[in-house]
N, C-alpha and C. Protein backbone atom coordinates (compact mmCIF):
# COMPACT_ATOMS: atom_id res chain seq x y z
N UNK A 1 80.02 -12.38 -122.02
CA UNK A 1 80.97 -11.56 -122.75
C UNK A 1 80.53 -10.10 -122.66
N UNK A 2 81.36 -8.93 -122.30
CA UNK A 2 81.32 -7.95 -122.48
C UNK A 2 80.98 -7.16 -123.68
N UNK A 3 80.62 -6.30 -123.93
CA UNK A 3 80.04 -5.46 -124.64
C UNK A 3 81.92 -4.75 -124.85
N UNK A 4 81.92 -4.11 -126.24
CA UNK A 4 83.39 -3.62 -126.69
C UNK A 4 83.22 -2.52 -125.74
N UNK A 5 82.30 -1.41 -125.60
CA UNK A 5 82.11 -0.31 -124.68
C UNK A 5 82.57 -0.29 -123.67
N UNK A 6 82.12 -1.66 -122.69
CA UNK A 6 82.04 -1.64 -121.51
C UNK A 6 83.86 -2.49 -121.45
N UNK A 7 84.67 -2.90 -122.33
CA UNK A 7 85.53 -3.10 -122.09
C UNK A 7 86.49 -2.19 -122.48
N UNK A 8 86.83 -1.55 -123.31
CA UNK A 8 86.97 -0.10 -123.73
C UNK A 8 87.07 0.79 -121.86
N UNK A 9 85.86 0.71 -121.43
CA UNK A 9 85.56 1.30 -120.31
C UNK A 9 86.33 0.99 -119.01
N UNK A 10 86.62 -0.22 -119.28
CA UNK A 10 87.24 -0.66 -118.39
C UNK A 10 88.34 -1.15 -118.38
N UNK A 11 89.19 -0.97 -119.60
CA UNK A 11 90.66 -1.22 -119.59
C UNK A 11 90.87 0.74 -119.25
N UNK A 12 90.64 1.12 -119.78
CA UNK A 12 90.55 2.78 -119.40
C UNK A 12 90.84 2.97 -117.63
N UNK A 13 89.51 2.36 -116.76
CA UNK A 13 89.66 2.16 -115.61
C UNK A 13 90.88 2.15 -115.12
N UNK A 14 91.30 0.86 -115.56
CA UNK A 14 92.62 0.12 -114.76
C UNK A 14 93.86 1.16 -115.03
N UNK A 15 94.06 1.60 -116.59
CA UNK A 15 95.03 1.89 -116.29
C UNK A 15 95.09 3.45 -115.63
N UNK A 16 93.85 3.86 -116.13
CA UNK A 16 94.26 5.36 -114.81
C UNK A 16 94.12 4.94 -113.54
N UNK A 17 93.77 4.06 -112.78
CA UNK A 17 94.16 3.22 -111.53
C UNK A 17 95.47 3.23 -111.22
N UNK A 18 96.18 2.57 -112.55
CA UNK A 18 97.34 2.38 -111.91
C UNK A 18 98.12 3.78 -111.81
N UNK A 19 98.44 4.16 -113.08
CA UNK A 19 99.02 5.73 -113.16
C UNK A 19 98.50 6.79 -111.65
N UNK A 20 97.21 6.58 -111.17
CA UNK A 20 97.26 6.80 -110.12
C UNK A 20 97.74 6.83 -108.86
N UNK A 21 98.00 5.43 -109.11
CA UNK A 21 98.38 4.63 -107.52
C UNK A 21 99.89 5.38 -107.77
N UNK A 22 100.33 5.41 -108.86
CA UNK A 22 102.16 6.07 -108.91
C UNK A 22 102.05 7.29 -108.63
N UNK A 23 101.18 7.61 -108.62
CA UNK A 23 101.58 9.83 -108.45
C UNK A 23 101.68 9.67 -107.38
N UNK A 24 102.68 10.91 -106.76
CA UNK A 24 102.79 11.25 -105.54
C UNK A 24 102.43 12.24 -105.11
N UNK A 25 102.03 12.67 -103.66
CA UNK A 25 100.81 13.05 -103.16
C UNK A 25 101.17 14.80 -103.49
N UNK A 26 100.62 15.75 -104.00
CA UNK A 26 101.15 17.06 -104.40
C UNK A 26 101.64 16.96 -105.85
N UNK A 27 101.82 15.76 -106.41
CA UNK A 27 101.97 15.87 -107.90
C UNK A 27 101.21 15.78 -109.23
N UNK A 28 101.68 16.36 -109.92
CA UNK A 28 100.53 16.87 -111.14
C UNK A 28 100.44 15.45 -112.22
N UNK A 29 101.41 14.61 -112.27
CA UNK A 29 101.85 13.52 -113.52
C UNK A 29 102.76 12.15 -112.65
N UNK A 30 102.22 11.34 -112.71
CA UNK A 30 103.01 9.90 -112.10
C UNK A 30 104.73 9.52 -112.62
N UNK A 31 105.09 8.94 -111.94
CA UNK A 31 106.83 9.10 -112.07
C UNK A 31 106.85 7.72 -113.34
N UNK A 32 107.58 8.14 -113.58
CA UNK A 32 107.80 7.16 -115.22
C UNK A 32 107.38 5.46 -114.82
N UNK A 33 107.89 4.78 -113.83
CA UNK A 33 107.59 3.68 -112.98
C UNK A 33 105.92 3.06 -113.92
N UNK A 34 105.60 4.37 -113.54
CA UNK A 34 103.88 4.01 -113.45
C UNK A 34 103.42 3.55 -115.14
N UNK A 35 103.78 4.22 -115.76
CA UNK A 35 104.10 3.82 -117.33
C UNK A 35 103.91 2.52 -117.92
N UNK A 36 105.30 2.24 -116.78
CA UNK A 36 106.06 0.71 -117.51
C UNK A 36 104.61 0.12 -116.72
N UNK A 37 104.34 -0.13 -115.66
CA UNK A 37 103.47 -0.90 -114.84
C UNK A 37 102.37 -1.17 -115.92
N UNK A 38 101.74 0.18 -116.05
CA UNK A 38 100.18 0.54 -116.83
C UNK A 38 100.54 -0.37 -117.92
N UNK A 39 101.69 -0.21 -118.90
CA UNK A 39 102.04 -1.18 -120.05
C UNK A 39 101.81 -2.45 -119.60
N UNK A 40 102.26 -2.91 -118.47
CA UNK A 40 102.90 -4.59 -118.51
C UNK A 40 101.48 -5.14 -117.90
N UNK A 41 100.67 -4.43 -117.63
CA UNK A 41 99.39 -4.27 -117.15
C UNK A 41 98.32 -4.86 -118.05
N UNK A 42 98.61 -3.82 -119.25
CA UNK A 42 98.02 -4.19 -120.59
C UNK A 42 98.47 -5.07 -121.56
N UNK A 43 99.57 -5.43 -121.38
CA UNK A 43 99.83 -6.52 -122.02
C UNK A 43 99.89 -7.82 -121.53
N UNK A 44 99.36 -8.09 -120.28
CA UNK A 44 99.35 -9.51 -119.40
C UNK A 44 97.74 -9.31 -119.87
N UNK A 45 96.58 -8.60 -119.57
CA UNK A 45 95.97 -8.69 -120.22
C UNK A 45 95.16 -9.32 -121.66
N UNK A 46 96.38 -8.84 -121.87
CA UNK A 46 96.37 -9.08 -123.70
C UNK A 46 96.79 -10.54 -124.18
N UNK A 47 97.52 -10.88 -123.01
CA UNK A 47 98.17 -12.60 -123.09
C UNK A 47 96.89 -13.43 -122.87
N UNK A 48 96.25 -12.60 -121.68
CA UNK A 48 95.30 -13.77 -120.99
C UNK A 48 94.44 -14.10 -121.52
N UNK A 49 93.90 -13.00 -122.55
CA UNK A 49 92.30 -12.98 -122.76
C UNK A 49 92.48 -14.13 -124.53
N UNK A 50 93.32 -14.21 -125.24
CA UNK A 50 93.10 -15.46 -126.06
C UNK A 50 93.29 -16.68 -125.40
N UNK A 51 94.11 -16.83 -124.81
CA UNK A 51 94.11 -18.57 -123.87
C UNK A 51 93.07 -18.48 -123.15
N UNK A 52 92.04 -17.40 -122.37
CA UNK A 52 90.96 -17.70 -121.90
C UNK A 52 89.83 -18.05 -123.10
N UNK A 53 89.75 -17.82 -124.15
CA UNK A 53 88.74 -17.52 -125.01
C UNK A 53 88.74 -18.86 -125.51
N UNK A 54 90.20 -19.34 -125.78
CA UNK A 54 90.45 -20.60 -126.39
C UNK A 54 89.60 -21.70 -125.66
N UNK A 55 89.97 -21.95 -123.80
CA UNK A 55 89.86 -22.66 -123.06
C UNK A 55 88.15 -22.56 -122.60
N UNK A 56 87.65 -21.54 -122.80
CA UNK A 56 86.08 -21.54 -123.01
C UNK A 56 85.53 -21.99 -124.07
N UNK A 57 85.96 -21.85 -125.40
CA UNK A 57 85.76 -22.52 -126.82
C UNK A 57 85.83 -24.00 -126.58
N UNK A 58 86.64 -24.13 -126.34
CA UNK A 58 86.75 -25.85 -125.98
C UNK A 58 86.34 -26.63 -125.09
N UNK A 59 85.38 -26.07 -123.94
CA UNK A 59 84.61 -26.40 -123.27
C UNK A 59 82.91 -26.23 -123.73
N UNK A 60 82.75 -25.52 -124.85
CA UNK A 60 81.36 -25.61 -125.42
C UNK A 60 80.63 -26.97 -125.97
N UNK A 61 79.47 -27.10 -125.31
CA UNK A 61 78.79 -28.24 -125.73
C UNK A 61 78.48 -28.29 -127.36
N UNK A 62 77.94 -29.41 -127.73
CA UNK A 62 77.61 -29.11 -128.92
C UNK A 62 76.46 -29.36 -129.19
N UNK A 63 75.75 -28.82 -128.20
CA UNK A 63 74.38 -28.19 -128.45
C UNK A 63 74.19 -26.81 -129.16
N UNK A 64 75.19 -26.31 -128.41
CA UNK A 64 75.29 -24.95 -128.65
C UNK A 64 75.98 -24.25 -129.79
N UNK A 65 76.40 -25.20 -130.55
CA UNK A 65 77.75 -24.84 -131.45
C UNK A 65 76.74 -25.27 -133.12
N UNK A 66 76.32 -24.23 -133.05
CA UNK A 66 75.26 -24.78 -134.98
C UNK A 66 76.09 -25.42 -136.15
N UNK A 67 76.93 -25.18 -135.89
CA UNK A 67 77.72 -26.00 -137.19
C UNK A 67 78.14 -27.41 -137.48
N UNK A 68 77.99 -27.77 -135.90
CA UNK A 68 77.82 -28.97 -135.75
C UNK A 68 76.33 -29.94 -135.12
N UNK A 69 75.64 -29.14 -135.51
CA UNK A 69 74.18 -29.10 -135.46
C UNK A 69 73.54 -30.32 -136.02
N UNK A 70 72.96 -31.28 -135.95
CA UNK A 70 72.60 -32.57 -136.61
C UNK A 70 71.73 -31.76 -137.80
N UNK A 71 72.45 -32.94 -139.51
CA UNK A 71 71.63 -32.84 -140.31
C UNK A 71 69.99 -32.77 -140.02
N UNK A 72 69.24 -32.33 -140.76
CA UNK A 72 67.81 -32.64 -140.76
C UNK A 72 66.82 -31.89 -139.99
N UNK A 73 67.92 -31.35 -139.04
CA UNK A 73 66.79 -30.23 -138.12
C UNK A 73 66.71 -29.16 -138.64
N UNK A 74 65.13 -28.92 -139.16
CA UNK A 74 64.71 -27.61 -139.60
C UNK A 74 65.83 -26.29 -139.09
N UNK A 75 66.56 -24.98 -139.78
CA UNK A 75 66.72 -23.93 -139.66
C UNK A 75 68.25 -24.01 -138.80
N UNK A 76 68.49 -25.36 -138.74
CA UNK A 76 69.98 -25.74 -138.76
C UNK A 76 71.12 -26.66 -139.22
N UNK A 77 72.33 -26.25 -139.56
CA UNK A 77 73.05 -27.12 -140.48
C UNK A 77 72.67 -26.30 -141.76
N UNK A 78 72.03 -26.99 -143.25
CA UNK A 78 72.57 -26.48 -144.00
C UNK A 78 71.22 -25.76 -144.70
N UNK A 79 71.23 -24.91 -145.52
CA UNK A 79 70.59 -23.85 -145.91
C UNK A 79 69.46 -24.52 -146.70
N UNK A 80 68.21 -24.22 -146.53
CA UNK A 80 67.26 -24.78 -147.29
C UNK A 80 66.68 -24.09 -148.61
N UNK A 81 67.72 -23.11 -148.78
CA UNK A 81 67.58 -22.35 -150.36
C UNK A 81 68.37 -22.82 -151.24
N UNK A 82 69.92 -23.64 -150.83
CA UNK A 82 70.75 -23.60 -151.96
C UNK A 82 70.16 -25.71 -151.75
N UNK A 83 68.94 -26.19 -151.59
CA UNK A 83 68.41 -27.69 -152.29
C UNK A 83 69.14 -28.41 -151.83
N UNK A 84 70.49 -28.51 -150.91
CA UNK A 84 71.46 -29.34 -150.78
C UNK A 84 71.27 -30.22 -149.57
């Protein structure tokens, strides 16, 4: 998983990529085109990354997952301050 920075950093990337790729060659600002793109850009994005997150969640062992951690093992499962 990325660091918020480094994704921050890199949705930044893409879309001056794209707004790029739309300017034309001698122009100061990309033709409206580039806009809609950069948007639909960021919002396919935005679709993908919870159904990916989901479909990695649900592939986690449960080794790895503490909450389902077997009773009795020291410093996992349930708290050894509240006696329970």
């Amino acid at each position: 998983m990325l660091p918020r920075k480094r994704c921050r950093s890199l949705s930044s990337a893409i879309g001056g990529l794209v707004l790029a790729a739309d300017t034309a060659t001698g122009r100061l600002f990309p033709n409206d085109d580039a806009y809609t793109t950069a948007v639909l850009v960021g919002v396919a994005a935005m679709a993908i990354t919870p159904m990916a997150s989901l479909a990695l969640a649900r592939r986690r062992s449960p080794e790895t997952n503490p909450i389902t951690a077997p009773v009795g093992v020291p410093g996992l499962g349930r708290s050894s301050r509240t006696g329970s």
